[in-house]
Structures are given as structure tokens and as C-alpha cells.
PDB file of N, CA and C in Angstrom:
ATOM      1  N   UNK A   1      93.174  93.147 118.421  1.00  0.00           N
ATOM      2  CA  UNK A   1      93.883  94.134 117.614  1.00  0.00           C
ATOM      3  C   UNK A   1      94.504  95.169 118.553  1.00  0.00           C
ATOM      4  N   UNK A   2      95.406  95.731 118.605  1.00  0.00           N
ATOM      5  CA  UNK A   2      96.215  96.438 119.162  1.00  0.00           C
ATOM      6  C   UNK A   2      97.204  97.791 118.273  1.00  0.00           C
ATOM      7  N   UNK A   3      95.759  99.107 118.953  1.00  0.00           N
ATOM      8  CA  UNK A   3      96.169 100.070 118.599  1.00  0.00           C
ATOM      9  C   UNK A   3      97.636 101.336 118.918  1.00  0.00           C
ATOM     10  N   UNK A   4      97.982 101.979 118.016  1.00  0.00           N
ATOM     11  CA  UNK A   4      99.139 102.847 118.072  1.00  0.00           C
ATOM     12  C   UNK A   4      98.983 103.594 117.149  1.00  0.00           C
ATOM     13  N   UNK A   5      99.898 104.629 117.078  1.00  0.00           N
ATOM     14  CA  UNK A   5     100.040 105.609 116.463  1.00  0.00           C
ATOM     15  C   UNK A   5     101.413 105.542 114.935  1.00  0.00           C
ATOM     16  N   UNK A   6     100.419 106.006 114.470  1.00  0.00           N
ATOM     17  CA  UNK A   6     101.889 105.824 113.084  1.00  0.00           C
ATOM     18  C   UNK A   6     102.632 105.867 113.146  1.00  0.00           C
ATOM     19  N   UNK A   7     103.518 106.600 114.110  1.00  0.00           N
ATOM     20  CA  UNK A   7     104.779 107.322 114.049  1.00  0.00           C
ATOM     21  C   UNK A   7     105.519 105.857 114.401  1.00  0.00           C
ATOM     22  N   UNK A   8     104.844 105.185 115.580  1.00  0.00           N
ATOM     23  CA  UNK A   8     105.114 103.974 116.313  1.00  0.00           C
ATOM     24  C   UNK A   8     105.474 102.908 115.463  1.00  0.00           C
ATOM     25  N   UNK A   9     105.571 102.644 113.726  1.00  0.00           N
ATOM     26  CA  UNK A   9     105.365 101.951 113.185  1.00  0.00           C
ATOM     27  C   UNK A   9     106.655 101.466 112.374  1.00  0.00           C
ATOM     28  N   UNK A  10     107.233  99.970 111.823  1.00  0.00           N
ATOM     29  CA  UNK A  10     108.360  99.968 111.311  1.00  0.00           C
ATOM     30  C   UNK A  10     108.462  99.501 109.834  1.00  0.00           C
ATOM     31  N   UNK A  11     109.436  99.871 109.057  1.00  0.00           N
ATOM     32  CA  UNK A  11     109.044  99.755 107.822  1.00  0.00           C
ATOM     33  C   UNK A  11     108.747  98.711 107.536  1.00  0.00           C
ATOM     34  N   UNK A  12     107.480  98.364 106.560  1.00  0.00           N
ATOM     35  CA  UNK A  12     107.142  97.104 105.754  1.00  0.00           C
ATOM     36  C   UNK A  12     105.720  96.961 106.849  1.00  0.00           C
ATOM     37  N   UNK A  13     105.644  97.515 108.096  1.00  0.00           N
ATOM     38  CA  UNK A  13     104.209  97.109 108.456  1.00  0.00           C
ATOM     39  C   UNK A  13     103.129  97.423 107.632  1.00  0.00           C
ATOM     40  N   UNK A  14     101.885  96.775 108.271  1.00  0.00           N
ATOM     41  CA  UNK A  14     101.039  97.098 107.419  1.00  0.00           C
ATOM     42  C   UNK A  14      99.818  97.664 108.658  1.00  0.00           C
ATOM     43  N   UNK A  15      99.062  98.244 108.211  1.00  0.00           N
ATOM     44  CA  UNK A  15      97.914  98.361 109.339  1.00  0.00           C
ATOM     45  C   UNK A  15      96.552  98.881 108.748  1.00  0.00           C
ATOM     46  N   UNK A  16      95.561  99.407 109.531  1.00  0.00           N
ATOM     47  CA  UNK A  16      94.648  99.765 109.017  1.00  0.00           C
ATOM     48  C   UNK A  16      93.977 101.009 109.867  1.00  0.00           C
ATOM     49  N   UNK A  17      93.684 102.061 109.445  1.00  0.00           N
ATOM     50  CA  UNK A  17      93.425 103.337 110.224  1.00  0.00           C
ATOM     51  C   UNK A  17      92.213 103.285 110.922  1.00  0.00           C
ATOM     52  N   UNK A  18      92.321 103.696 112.278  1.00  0.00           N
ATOM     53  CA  UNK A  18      91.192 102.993 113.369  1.00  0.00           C
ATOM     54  C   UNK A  18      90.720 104.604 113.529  1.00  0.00           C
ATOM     55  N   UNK A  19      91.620 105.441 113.765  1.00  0.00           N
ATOM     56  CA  UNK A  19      91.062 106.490 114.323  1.00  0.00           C
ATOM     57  C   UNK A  19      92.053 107.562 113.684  1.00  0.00           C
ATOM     58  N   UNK A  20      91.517 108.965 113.937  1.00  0.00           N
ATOM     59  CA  UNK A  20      92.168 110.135 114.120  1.00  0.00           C
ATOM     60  C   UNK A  20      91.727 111.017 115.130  1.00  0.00           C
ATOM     61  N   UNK A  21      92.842 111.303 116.123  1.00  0.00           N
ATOM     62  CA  UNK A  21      92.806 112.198 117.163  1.00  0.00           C
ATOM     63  C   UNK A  21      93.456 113.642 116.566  1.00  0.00           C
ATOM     64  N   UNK A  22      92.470 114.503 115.871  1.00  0.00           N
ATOM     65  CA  UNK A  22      93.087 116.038 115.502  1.00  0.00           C
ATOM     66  C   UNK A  22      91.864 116.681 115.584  1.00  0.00           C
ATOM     67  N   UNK A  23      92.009 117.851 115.730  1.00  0.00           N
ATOM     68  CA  UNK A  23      90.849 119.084 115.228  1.00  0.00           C
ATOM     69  C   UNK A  23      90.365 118.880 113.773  1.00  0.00           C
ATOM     70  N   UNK A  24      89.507 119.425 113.790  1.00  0.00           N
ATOM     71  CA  UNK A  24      88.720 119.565 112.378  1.00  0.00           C
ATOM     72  C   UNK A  24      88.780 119.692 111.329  1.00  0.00           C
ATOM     73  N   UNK A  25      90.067 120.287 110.846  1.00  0.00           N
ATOM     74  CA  UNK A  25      90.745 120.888 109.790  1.00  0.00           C
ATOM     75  C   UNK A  25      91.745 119.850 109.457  1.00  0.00           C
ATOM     76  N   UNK A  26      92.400 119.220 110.260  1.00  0.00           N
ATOM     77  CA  UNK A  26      93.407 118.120 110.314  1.00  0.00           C
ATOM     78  C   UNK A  26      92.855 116.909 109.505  1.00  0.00           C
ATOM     79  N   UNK A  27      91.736 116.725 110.826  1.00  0.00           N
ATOM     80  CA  UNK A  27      91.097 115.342 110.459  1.00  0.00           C
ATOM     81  C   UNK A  27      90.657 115.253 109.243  1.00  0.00           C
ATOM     82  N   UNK A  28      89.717 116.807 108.720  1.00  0.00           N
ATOM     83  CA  UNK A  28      89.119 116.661 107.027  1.00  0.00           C
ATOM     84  C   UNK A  28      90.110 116.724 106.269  1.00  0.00           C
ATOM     85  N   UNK A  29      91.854 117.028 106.308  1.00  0.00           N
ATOM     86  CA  UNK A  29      92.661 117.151 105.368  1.00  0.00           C
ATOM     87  C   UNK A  29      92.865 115.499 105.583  1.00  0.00           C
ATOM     88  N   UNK A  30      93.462 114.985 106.253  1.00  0.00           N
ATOM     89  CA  UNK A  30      93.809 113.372 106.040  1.00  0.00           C
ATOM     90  C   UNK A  30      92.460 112.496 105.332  1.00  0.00           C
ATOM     91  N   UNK A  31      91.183 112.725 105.864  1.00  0.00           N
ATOM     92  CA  UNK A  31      90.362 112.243 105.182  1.00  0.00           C
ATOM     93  C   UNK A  31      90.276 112.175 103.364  1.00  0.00           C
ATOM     94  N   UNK A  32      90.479 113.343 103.213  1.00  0.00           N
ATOM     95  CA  UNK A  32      90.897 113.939 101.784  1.00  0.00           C
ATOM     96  C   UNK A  32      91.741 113.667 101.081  1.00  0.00           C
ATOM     97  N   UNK A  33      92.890 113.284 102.040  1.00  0.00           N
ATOM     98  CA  UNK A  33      94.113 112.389 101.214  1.00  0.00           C
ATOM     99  C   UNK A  33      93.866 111.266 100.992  1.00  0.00           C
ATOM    100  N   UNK A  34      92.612 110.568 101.848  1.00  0.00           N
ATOM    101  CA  UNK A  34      92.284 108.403 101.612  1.00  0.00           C
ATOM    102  C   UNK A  34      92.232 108.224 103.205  1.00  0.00           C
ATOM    103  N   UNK A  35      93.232 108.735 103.995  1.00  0.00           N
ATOM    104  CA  UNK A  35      93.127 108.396 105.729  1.00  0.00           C
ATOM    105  C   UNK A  35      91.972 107.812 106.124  1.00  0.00           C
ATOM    106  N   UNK A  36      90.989 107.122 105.621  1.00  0.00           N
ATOM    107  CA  UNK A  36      89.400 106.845 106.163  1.00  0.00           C
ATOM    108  C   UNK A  36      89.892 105.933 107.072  1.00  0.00           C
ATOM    109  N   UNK A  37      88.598 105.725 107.928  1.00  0.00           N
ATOM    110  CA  UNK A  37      88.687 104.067 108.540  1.00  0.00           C
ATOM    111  C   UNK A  37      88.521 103.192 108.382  1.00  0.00           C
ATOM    112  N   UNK A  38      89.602 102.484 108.650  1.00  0.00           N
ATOM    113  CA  UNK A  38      89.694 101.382 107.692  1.00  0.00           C
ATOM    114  C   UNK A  38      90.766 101.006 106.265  1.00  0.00           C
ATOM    115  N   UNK A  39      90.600 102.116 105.950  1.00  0.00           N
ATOM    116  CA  UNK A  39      92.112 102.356 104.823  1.00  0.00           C
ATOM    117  C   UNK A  39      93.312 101.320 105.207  1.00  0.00           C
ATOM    118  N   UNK A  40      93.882 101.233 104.326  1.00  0.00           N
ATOM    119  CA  UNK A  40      94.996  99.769 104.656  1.00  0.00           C
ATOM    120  C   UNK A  40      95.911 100.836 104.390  1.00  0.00           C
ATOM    121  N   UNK A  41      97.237 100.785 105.063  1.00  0.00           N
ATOM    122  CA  UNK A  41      98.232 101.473 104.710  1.00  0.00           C
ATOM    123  C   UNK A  41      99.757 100.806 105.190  1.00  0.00           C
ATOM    124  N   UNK A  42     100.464 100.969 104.358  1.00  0.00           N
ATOM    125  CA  UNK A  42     102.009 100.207 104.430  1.00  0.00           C
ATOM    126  C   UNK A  42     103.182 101.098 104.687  1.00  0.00           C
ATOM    127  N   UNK A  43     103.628 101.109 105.910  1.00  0.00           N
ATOM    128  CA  UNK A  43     105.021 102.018 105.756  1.00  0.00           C
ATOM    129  C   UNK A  43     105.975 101.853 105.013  1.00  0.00           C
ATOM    130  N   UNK A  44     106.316 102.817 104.248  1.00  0.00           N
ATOM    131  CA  UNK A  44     107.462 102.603 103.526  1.00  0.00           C
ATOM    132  C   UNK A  44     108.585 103.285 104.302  1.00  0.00           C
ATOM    133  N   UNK A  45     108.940 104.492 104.972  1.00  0.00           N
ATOM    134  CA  UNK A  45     110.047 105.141 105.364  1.00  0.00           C
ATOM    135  C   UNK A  45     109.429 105.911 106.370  1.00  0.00           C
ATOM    136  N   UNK A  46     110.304 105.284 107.564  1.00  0.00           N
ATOM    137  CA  UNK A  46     110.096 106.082 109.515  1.00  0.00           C
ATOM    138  C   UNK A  46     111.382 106.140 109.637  1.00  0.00           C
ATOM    139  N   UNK A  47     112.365 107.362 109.346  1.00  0.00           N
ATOM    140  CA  UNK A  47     113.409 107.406 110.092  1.00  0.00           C
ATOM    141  C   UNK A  47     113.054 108.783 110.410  1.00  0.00           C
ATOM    142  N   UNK A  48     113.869 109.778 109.487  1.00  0.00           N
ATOM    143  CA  UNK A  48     114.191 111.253 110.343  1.00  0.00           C
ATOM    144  C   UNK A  48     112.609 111.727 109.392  1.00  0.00           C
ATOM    145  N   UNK A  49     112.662 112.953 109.414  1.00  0.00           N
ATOM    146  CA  UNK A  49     111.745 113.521 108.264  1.00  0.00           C
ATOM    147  C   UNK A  49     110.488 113.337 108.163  1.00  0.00           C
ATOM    148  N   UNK A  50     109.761 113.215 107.295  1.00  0.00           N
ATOM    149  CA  UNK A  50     108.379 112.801 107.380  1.00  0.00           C
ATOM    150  C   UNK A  50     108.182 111.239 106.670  1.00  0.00           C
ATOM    151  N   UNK A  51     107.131 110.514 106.987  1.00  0.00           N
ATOM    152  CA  UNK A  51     106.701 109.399 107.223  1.00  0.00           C
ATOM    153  C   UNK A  51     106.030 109.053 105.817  1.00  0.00           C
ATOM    154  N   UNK A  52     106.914 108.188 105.219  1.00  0.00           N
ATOM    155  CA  UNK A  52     105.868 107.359 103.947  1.00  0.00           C
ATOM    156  C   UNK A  52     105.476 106.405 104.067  1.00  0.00           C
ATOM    157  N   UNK A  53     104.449 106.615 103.461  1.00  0.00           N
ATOM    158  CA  UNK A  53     102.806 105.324 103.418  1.00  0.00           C
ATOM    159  C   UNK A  53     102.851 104.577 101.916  1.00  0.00           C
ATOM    160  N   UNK A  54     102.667 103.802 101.623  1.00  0.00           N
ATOM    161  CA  UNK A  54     101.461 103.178 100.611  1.00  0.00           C
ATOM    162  C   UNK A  54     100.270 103.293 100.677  1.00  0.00           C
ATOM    163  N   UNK A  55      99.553 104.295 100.447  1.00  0.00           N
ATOM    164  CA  UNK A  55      97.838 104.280 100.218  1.00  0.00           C
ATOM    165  C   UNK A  55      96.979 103.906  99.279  1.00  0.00           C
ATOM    166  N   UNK A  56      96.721 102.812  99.164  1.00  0.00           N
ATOM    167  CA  UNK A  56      95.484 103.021  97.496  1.00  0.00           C
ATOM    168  C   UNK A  56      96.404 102.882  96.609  1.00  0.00           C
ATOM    169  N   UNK A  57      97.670 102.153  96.085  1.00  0.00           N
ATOM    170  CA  UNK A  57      98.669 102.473  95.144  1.00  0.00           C
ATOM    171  C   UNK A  57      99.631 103.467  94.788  1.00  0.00           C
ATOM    172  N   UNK A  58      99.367 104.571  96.302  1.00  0.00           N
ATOM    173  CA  UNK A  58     100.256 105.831  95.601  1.00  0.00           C
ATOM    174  C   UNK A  58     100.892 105.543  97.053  1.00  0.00           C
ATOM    175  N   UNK A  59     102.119 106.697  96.862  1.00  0.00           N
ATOM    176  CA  UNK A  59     103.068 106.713  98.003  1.00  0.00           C
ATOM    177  C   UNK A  59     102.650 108.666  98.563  1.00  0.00           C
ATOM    178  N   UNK A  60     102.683 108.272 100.051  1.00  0.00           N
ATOM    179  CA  UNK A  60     101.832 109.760 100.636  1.00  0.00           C
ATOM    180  C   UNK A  60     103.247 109.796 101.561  1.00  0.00           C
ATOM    181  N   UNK A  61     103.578 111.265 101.637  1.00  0.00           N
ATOM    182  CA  UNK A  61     104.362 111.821 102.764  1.00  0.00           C
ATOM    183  C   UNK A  61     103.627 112.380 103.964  1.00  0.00           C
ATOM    184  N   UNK A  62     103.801 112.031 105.228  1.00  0.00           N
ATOM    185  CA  UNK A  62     103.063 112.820 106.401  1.00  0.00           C
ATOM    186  C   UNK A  62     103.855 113.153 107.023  1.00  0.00           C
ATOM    187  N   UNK A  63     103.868 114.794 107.469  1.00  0.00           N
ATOM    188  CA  UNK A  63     104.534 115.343 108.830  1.00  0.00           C
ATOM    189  C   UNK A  63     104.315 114.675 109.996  1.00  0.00           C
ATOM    190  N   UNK A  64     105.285 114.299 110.949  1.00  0.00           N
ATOM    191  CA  UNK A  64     105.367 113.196 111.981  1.00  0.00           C
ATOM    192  C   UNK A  64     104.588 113.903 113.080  1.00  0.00           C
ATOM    193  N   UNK A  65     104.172 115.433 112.601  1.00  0.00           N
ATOM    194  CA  UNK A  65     103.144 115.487 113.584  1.00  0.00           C
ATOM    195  C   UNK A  65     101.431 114.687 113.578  1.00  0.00           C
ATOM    196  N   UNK A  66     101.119 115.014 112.309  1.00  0.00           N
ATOM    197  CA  UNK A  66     100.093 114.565 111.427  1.00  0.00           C
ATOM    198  C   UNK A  66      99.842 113.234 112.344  1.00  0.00           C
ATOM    199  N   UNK A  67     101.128 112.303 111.917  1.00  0.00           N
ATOM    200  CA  UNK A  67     101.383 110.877 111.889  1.00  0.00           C
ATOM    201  C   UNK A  67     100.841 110.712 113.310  1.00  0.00           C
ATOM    202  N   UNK A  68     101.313 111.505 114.204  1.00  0.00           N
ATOM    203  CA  UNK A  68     101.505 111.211 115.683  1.00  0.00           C
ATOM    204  C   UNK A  68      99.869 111.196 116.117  1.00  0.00           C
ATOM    205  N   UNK A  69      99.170 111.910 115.309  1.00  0.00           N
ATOM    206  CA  UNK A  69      97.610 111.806 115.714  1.00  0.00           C
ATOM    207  C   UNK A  69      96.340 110.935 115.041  1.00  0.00           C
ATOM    208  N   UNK A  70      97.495 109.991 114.378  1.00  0.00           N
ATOM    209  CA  UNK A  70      97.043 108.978 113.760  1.00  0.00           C
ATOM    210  C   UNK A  70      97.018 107.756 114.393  1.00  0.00           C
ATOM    211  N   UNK A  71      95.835 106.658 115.013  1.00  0.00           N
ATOM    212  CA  UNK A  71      96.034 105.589 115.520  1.00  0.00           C
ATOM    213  C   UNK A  71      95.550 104.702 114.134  1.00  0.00           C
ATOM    214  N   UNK A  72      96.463 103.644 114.499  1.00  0.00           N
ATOM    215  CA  UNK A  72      95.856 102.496 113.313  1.00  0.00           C
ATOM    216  C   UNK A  72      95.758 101.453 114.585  1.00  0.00           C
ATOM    217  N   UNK A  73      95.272  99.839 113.514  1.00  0.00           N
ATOM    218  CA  UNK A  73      95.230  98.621 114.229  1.00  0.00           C
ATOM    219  C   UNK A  73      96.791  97.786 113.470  1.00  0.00           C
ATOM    220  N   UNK A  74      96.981  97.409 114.179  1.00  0.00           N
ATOM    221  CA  UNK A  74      97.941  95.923 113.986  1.00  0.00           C
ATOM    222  C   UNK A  74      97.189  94.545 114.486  1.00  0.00           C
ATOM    223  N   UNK A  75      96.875  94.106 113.559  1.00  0.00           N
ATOM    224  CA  UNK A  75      96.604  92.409 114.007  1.00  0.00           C
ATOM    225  C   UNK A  75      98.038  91.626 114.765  1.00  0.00           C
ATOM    226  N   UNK A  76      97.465  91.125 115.743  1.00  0.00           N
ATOM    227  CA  UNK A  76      99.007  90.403 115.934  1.00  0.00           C
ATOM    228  C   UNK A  76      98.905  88.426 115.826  1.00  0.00           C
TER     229      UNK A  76
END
């Protein structure tokens, strides 16, 4: 499996959240949104702006900073 960061990601992938690299406050807000490990998540939109997911059936917006301290896995 071969980890990266969300931001790194193109639409229609899929992955699964391995880690979060943030402070404390960060990490418990993404947790709070579904971000766990392990969570399956689908990009929907990486261009300018902030970054949409598929989580759990809903669609989540993340600031590409957020994103940037997000590693998932890609199976290849």
C-alpha cells in the first residue's frame, strides 16, 4: 500500500485514511467529521478551492490545508 496525502489525490480515487499528521484540535475536528482510520473516502473535486470527499454517503468539503495533513493508503 502506498501512502500520500489527500491533496495528492485525483478525482474518482478512492482510498482509505491511514493517518493524520495535525495538532490536537485538528486531528479531533476531522475525527468528528468520520476522518477515522480506516474510513473509505472518494474524491470528488481537487482543482482550485477546497477538496471534496465522499464519506459515509455524504459529500465533505476540506481546506487544502486540512487535506495536506491527511495521509491515506492507495492499493495499487
Amino acid at each position: 500500500m502506498k501512502y500520500l496525502s489527500l491533496t495528492s489525490l485525483h478525482v474518482g480515487d478512492i482510498c482509505k485514511v491511514a493517518r493524520i499528521q495535525a495538532g490536537r484540535s485538528a486531528t479531533r475536528r476531522l475525527y468528528e467529521m468520520g476522518f477515522n482510520t480506516g474510513a473509505q473516502v472518494k474524491v470528488l473535486k481537487n482543482d482550485r478551492g477546497p477538496i471534496i470527499v465522499g464519506l459515509g454517503g455524504q459529500k465533505v468539503a476540506l481546506g487544502r490545508g486540512l487535506a495536506e495533513k491527511m495521509l491515506v493508503g492507495i492499493e495499487q
